[in-house]
C-alpha atoms as a PDB file:
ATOM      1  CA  UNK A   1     -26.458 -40.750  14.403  1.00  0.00           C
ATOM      2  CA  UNK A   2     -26.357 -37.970  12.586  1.00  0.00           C
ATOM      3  CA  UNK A   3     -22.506 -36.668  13.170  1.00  0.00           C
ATOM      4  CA  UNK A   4     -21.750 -40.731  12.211  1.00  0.00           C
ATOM      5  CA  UNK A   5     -23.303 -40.178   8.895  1.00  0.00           C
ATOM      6  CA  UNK A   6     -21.786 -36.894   8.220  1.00  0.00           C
ATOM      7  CA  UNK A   7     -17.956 -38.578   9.400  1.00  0.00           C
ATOM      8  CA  UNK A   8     -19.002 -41.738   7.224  1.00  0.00           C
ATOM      9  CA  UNK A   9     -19.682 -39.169   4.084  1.00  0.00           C
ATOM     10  CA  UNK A  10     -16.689 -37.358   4.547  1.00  0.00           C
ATOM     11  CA  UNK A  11     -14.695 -39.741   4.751  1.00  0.00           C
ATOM     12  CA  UNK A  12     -16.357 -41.893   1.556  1.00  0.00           C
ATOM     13  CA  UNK A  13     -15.149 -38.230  -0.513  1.00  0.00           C
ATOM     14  CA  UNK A  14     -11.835 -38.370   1.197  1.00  0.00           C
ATOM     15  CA  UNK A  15     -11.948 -35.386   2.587  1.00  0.00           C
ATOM     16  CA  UNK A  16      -9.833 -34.531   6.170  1.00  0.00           C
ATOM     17  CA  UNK A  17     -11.423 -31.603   7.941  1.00  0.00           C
ATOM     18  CA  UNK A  18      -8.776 -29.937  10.471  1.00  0.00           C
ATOM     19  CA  UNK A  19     -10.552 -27.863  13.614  1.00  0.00           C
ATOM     20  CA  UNK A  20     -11.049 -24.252  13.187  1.00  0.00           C
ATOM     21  CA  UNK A  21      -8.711 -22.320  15.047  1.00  0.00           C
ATOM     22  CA  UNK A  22      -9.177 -18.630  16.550  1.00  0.00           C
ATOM     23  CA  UNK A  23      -6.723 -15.763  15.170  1.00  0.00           C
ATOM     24  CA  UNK A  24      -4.094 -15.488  17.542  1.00  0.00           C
ATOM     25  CA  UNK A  25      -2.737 -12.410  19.283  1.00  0.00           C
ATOM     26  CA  UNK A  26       0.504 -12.288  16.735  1.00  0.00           C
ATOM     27  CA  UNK A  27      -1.396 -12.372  13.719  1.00  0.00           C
ATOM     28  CA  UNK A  28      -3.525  -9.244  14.968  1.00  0.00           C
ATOM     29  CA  UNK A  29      -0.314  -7.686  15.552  1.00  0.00           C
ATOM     30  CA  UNK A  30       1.041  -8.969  12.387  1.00  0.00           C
ATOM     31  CA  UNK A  31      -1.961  -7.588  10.632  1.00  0.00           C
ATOM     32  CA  UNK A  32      -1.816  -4.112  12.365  1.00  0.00           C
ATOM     33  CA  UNK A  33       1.792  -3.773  11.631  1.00  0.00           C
ATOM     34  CA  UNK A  34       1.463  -4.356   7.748  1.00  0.00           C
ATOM     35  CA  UNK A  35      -1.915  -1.821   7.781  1.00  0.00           C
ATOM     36  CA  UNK A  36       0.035   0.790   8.847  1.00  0.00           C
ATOM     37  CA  UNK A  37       2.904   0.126   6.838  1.00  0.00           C
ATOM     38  CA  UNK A  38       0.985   0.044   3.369  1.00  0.00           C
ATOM     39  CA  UNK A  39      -0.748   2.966   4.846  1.00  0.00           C
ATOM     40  CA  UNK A  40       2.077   5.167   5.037  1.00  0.00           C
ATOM     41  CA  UNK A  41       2.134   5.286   8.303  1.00  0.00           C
ATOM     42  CA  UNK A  42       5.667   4.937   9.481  1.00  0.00           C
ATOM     43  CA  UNK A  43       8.364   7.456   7.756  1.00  0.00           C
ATOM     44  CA  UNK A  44      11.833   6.267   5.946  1.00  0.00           C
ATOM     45  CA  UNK A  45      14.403   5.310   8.408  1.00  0.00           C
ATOM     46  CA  UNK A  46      11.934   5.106  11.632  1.00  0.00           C
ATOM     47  CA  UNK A  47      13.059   2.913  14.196  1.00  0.00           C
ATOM     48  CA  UNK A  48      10.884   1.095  15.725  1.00  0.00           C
ATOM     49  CA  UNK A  49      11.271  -1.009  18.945  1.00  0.00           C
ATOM     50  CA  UNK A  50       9.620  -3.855  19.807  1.00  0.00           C
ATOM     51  CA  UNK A  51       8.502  -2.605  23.655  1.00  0.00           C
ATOM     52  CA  UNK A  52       7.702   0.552  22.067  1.00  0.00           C
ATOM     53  CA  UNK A  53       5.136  -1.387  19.643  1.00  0.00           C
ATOM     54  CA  UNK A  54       4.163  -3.639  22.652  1.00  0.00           C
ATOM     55  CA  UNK A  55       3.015  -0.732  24.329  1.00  0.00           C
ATOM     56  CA  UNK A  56       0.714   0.968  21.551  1.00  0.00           C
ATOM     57  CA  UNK A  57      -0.675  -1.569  21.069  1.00  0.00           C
ATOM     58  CA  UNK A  58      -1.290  -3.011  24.392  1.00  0.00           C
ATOM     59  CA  UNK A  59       0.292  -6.563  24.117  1.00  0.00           C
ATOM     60  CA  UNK A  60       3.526  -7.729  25.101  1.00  0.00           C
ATOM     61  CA  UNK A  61       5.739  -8.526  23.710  1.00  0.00           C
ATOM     62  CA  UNK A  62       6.332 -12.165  22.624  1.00  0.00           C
ATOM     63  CA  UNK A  63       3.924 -11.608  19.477  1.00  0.00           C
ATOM     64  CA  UNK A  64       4.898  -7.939  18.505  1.00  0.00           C
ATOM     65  CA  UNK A  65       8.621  -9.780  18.042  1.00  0.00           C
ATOM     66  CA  UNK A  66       7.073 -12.909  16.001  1.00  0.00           C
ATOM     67  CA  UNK A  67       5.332 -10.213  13.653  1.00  0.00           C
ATOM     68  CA  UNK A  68       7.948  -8.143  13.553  1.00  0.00           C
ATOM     69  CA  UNK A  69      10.309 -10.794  12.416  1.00  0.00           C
ATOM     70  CA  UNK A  70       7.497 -11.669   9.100  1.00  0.00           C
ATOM     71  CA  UNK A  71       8.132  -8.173   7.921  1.00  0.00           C
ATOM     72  CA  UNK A  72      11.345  -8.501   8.266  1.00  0.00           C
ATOM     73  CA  UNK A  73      11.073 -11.505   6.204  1.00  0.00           C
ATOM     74  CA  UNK A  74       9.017 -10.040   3.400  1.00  0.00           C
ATOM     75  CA  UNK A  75      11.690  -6.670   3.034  1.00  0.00           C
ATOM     76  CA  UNK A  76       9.142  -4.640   4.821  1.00  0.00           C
ATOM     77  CA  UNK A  77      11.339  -3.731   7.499  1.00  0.00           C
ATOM     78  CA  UNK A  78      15.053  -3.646   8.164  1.00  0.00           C
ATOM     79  CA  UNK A  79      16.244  -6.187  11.275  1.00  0.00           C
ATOM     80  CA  UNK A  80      18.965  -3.698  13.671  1.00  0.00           C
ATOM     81  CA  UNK A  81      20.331  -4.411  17.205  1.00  0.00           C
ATOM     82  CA  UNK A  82      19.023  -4.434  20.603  1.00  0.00           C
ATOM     83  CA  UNK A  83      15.322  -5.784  19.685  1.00  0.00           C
ATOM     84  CA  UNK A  84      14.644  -3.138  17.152  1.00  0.00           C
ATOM     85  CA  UNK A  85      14.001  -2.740  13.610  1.00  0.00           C
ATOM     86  CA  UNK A  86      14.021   0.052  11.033  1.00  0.00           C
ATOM     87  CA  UNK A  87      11.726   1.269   7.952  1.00  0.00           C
ATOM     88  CA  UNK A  88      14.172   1.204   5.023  1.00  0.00           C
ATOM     89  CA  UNK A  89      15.893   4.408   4.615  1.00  0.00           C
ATOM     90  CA  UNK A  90      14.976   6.393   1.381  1.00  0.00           C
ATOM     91  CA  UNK A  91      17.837   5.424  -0.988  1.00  0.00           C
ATOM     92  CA  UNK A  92      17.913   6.853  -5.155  1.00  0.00           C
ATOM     93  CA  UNK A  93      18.258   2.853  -6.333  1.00  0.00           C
ATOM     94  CA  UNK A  94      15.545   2.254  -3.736  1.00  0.00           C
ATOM     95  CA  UNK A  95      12.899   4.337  -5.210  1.00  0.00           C
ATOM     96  CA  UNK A  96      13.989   3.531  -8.880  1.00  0.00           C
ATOM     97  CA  UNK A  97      13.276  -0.158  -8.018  1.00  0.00           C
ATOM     98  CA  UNK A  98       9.912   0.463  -6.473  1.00  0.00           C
ATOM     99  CA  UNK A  99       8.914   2.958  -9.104  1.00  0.00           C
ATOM    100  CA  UNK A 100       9.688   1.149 -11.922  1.00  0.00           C
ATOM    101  CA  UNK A 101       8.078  -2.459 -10.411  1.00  0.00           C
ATOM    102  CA  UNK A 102       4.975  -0.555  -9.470  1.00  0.00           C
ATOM    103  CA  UNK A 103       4.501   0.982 -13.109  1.00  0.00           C
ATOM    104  CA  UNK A 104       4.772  -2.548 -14.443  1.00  0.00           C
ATOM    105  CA  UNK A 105       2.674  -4.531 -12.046  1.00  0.00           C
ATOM    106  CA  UNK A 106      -0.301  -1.850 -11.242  1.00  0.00           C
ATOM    107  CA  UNK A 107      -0.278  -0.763 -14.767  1.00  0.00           C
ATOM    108  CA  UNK A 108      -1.167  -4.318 -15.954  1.00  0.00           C
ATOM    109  CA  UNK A 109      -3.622  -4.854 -13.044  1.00  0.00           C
ATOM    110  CA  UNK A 110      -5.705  -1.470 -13.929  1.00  0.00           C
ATOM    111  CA  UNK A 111      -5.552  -2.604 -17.660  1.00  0.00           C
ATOM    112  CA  UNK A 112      -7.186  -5.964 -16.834  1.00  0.00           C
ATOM    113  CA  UNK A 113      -9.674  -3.916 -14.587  1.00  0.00           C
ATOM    114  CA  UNK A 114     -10.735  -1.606 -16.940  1.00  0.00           C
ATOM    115  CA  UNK A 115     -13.049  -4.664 -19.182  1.00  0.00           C
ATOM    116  CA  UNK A 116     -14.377  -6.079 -15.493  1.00  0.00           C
ATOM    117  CA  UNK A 117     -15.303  -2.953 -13.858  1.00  0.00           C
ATOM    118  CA  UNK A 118     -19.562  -2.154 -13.856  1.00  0.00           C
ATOM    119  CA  UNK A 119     -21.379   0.690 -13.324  1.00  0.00           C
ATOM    120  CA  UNK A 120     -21.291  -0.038  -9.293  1.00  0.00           C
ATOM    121  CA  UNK A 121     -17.495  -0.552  -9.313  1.00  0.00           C
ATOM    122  CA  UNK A 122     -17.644   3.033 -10.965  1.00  0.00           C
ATOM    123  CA  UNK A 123     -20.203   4.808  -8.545  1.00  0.00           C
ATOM    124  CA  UNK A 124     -17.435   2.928  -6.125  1.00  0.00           C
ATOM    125  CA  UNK A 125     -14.709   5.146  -6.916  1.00  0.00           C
ATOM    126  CA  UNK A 126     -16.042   8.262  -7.513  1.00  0.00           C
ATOM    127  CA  UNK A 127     -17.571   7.946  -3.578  1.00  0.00           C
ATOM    128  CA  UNK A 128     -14.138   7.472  -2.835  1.00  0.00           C
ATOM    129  CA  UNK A 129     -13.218  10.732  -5.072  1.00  0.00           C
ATOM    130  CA  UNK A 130     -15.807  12.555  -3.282  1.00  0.00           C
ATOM    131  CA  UNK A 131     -14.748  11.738   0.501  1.00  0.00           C
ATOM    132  CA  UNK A 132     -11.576  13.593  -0.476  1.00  0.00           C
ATOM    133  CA  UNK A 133     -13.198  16.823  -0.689  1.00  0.00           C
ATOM    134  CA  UNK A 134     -11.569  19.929  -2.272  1.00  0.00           C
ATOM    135  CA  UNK A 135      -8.221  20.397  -0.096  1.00  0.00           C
ATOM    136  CA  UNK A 136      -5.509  18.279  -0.722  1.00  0.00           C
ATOM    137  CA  UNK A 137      -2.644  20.145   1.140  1.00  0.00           C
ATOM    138  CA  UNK A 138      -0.387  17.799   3.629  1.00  0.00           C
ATOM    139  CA  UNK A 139       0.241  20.265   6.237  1.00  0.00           C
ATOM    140  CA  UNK A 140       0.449  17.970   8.960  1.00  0.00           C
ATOM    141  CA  UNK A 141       0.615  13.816   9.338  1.00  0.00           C
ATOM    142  CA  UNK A 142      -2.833  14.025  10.191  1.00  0.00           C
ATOM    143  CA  UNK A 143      -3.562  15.197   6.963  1.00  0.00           C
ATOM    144  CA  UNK A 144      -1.689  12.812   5.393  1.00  0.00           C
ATOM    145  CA  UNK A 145      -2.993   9.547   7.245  1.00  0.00           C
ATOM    146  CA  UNK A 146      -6.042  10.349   5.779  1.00  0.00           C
ATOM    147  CA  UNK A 147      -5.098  11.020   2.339  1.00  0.00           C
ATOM    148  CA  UNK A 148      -3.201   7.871   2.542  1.00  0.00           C
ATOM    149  CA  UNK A 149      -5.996   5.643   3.751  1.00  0.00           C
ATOM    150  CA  UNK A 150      -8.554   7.116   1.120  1.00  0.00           C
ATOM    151  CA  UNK A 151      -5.497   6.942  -1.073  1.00  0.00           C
ATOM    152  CA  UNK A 152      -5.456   2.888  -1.011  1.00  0.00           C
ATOM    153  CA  UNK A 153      -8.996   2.698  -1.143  1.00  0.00           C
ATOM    154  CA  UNK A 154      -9.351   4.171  -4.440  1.00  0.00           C
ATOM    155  CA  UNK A 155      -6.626   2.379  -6.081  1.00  0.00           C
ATOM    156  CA  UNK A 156      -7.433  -1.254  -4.379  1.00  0.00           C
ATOM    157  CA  UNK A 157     -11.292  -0.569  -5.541  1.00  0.00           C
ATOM    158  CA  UNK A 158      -9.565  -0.997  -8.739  1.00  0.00           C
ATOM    159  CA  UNK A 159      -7.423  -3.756  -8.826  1.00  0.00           C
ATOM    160  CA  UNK A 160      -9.851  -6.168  -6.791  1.00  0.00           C
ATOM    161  CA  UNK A 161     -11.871  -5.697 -10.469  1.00  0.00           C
ATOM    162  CA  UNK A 162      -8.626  -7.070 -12.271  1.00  0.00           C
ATOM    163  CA  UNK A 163      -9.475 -10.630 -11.735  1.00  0.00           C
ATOM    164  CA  UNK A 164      -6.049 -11.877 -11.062  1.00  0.00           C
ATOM    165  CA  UNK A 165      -5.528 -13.646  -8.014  1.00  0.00           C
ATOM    166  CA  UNK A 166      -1.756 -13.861  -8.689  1.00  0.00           C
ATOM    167  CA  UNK A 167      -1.802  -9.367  -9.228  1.00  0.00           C
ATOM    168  CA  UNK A 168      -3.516  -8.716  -5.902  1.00  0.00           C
ATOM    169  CA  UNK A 169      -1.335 -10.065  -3.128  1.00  0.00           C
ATOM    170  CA  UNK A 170       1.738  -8.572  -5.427  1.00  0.00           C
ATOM    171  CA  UNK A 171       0.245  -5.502  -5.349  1.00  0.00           C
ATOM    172  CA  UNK A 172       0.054  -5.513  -1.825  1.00  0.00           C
ATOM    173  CA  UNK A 173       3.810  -6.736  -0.749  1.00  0.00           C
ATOM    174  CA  UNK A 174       4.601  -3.789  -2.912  1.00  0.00           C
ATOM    175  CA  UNK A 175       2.875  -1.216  -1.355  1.00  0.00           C
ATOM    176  CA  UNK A 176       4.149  -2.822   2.110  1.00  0.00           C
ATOM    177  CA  UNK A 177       7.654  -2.274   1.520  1.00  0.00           C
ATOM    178  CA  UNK A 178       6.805   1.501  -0.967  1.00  0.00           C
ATOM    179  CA  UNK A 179       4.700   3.558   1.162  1.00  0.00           C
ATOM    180  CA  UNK A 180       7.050   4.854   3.808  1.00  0.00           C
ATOM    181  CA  UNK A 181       8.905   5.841   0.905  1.00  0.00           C
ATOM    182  CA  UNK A 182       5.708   7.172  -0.960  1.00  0.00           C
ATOM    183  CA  UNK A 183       4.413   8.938   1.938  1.00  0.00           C
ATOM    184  CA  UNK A 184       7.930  11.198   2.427  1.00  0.00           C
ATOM    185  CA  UNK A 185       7.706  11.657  -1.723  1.00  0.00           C
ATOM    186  CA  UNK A 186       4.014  12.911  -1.342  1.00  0.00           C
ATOM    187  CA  UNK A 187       4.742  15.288   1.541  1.00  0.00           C
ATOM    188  CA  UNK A 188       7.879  16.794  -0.081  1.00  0.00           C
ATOM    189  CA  UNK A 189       6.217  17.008  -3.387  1.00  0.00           C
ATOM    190  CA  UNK A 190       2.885  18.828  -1.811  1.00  0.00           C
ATOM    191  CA  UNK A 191       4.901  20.787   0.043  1.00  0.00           C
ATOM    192  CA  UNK A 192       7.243  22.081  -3.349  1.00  0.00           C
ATOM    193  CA  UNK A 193       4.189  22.691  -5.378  1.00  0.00           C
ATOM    194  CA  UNK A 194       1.973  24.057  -2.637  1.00  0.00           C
ATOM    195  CA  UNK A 195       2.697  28.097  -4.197  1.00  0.00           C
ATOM    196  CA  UNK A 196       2.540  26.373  -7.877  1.00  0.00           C
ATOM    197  CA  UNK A 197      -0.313  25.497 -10.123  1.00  0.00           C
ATOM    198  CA  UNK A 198       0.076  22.565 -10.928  1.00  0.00           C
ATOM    199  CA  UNK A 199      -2.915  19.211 -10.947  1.00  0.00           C
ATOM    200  CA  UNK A 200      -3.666  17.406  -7.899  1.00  0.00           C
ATOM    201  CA  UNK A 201      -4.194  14.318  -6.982  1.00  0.00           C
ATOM    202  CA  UNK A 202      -7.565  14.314  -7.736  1.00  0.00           C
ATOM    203  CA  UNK A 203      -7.323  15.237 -11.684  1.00  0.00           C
ATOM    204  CA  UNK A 204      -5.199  12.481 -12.116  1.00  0.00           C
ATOM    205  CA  UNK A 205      -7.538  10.304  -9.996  1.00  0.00           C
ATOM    206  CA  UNK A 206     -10.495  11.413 -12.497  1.00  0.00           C
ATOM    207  CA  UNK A 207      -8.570  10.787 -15.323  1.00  0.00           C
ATOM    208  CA  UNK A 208      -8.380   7.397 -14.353  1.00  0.00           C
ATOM    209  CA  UNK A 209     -12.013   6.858 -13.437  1.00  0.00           C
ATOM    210  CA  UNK A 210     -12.911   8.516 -16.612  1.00  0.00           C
ATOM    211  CA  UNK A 211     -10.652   6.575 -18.729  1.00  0.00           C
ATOM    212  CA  UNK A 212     -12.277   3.067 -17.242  1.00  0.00           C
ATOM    213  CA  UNK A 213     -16.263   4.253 -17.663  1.00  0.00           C
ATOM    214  CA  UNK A 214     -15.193   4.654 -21.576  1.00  0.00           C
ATOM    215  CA  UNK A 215     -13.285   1.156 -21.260  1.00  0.00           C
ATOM    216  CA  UNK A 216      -9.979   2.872 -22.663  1.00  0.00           C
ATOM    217  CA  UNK A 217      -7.250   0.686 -20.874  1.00  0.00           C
ATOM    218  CA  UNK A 218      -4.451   2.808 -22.058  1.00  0.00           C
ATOM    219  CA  UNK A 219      -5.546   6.028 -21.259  1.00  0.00           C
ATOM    220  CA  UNK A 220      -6.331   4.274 -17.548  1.00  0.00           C
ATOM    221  CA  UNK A 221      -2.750   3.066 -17.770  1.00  0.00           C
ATOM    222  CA  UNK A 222      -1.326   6.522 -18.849  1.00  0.00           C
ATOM    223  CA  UNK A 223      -3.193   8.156 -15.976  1.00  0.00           C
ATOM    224  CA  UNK A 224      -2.006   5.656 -13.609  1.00  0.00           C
ATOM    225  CA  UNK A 225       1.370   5.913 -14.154  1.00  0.00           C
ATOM    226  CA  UNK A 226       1.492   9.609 -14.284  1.00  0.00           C
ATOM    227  CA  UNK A 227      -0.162   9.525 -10.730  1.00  0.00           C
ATOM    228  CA  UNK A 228       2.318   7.355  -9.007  1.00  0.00           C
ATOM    229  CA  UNK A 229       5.260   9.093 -10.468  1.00  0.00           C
ATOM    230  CA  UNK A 230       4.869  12.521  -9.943  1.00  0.00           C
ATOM    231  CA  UNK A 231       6.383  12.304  -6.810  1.00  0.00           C
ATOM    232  CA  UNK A 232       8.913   9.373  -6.766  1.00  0.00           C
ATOM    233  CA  UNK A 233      10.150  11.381  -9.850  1.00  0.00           C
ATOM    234  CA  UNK A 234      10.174  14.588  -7.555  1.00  0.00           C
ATOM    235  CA  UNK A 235      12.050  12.569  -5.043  1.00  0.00           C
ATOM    236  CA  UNK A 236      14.705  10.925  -7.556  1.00  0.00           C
ATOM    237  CA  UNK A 237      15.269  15.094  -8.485  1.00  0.00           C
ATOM    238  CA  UNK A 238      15.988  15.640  -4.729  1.00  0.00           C
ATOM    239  CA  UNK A 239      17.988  12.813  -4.493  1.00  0.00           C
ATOM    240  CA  UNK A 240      19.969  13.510  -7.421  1.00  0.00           C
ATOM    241  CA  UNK A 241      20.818  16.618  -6.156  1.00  0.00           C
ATOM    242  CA  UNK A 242      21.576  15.866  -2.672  1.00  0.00           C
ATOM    243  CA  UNK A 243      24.500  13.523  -4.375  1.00  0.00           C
ATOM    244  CA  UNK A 244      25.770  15.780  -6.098  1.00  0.00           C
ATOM    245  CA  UNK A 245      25.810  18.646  -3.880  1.00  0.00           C
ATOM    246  CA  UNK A 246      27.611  15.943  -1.612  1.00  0.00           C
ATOM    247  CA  UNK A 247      30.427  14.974  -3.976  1.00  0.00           C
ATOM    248  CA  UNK A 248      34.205  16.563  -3.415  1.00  0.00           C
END
C-alpha cells in the first residue's frame, strides 16, 4: 500500500526515478587514472601501456582501455600504437598555453574566493600550510608526490570557496592535462635554486592566505600568479635555450 502511494505521488509530480546503479570497475579506473594525473604523478612523455596499468592496478584490462580512451578524449593523454598511450611531451607553445589559461581561470576563481572564504576556510589552509613542514627540497619523486598532493589540497581548499560551479570542473581539466608538465617545471626549478636564496613555496603560499584573511582579492591574485609561474617561467627559460642551442 504504501510503495502504491509513493508510485501514485510520483507520478502525480511527474517525476521518472531511474534505479541506482553501482560504480563500475572502469570508472574506478577512470577515476584513479585522472588522480594521478592532476597529481603529478606521471612525467612528460611517459608511456604508458594499457597491460602495464592493468597490472598496477589489479584489473584487466577491458576497463583500463575504456578509461584510457576518456583521457584521451579530454587532451589528458596522447593515443600511440600497439595499445599504448603517452603523457604529452613538454613542448615551449605547450606550457605557454597552459600557463597563460591557468593565470586567467585560477586567478578569477581565487578572486571570487577571497569575499566567500570564513574564518574555518582560513584555519583550512593554514593546516594545510602546516602539514608541509619546513623542507621543501624535491630530491626524490617521493618527495615530490607528496608536495604535489598537499600541493592540490591547498589550492582546491580555495577555489571550492569561489562559488562557481562552471570554475571548478575547469579548474580541474586543467590541472589534468598541466601537472605532468608542472611536476618536471617544479623539480627542475627546485633543483636550479636549491644553492640559491630565493622564496619557497610556502611564502608565496602565505602570501596568498594572508592576502584572503584581509579580503584583498588582488593581492590574492598577485600571489597566485607569481606561485604558478615561477617555474613554468623557469621552464620556458630552459626551453628557450635548448632551441637555440639546437639551431644551425
Amino acid at each position: 500500500m504504501k510503495q502504491s502511494r509513493a508510485k501514485t505521488a510520483a507520478d502525480a509530480q511527474g517525476l521518472r526515478l531511474v534505479p541506482v546503479e553501482r560504480e563500475t570497475v572502469q570508472d574506478r579506473v577512470y577515476k584513479e587514472l585522472r588522480r594521478a594525473l592532476i597529481g603529478g604523478l606521471f612525467e612528460p612523455g611517459q608511456v604508458l601501456t594499457i597491460r602495464g596499468l592493468a597490472d598496477a592496478m589489479m584489473t584487466s584490462t577491458m576497463p583500463v582501455r575504456e578509461a584510457l580512451g576518456r583521457l584521451v578524449s579530454e587532451k589528458a593523454l596522447e593515443a600511440l600504437p600497439q595499445r599504448s598511450v603517452r603523457v604529452p611531451p613538454v613542448t615551449l607553445e605547450r606550457v605557454e598555453d597552459l600557463l597563460n589559461t591557468r593565470i586567467l581561470i585560477e586567478g578569477e576563481a581565487i578572486a571570487l574566493a577571497c569575499a566567500r572564504m570564513g574564518e574555518r576556510d582560513i584555519a583550512e589552509l593554514n593546516h594545510i600550510l602546516s602539514e608541509w613542514g619546513d623542507g621543501h627540497d624535491l630530491n626524490a619523486p617521493s618527495d615530490f608526490d607528496r608536495e604535489a598532493t598537499l600541493n592540490q589540497k591547498f589550492h582546491f581548499a580555495i577555489y571550492r570557496c569561489s562559488g562557481s560551479s562552471v570554475l571548478l570542473p575547469m579548474i580541474e581539466s586543467l590541472w589534468l592535462q598541466s601537472s605532468p608538465c608542472t611536476r618536471f617545471a617544479t623539480y627542475a626549478f627546485s633543483r636550479a635554486i636549491k644553492d640559491r636564496v630565493s622564496p619557497d613555496v610556502d611564502y608565496y603560499h602565505r602570501a596568498m592566505v594572508n592576502a584572503l584573511e584581509r579580503r584583498d582579492p588582488d593581492a590574492a591574485r598577485a600571489a597566485l600568479v607569481t606561485d604558478i609561474s615561477r617555474p613554468f617561467t623557469f621552464l620556458r627559460e630552459q626551453l628557450q635555450k635548448s632551441d637555440t642551442t639546437s639551431e644551425p
